[in-house]
Protein backbone atom coordinates (compact mmCIF):
# COMPACT_ATOMS: atom_id res chain seq x y z
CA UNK A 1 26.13 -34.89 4.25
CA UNK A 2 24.13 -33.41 1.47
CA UNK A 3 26.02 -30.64 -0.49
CA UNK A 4 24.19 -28.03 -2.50
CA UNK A 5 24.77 -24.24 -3.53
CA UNK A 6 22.41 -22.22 -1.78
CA UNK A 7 20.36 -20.07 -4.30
CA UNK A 8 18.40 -18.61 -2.01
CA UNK A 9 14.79 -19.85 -1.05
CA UNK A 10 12.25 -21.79 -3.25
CA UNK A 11 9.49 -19.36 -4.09
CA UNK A 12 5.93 -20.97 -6.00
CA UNK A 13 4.68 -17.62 -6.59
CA UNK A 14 6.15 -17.33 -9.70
CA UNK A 15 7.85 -18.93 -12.79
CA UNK A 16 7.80 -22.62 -14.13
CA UNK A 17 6.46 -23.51 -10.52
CA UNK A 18 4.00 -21.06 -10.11
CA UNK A 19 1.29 -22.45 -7.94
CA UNK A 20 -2.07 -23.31 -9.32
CA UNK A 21 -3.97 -21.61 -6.58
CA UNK A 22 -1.83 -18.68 -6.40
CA UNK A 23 -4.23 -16.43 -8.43
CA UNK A 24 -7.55 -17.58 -6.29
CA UNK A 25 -5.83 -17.23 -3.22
CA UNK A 26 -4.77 -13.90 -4.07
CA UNK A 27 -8.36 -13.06 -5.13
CA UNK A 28 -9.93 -14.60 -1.87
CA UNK A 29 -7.48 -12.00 0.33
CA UNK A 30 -8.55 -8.28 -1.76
CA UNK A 31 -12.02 -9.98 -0.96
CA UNK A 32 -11.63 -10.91 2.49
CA UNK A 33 -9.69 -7.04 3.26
CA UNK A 34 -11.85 -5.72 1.21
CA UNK A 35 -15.19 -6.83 3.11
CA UNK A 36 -13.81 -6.34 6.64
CA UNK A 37 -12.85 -2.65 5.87
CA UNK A 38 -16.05 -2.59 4.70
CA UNK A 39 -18.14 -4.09 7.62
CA UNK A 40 -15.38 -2.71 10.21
CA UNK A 41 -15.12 0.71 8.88
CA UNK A 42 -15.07 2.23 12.41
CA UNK A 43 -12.77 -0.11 14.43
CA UNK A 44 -10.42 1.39 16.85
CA UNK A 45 -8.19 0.35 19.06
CA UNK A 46 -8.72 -0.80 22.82
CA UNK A 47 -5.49 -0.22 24.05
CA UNK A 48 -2.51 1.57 23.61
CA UNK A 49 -0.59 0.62 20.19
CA UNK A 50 2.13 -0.38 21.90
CA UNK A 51 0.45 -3.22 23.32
CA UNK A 52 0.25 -4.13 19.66
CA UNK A 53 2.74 -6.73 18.40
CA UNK A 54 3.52 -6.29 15.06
């Protein structure tokens, strides 16, 4: 049996173990959003929004 106090959840978005590719990733999403509102500007939706899981 492994015994350990739980602290919560590991997290590598921040601190001593902040993730090397957390800052290009980050980058690559407002891109990405940024793009599709962009191109997508007058999406709507098919259906009802309650056929929309959240």
């Amino acid at each position: 049996m492994i015994d350990r106090v739980d602290d919560g959840h590991l997290v590598l978005a921040a601190g001593i173990r902040l993730c090397l590719g957390a800052h290009l990733a980050g980058l690559e999403g407002q891109i990405v959003c940024s793009r599709l509102v962009r191109r997508f500007a007058y999406i709507q939706a098919a259906g009802p929004r309650s056929a929309v899981r959240p």
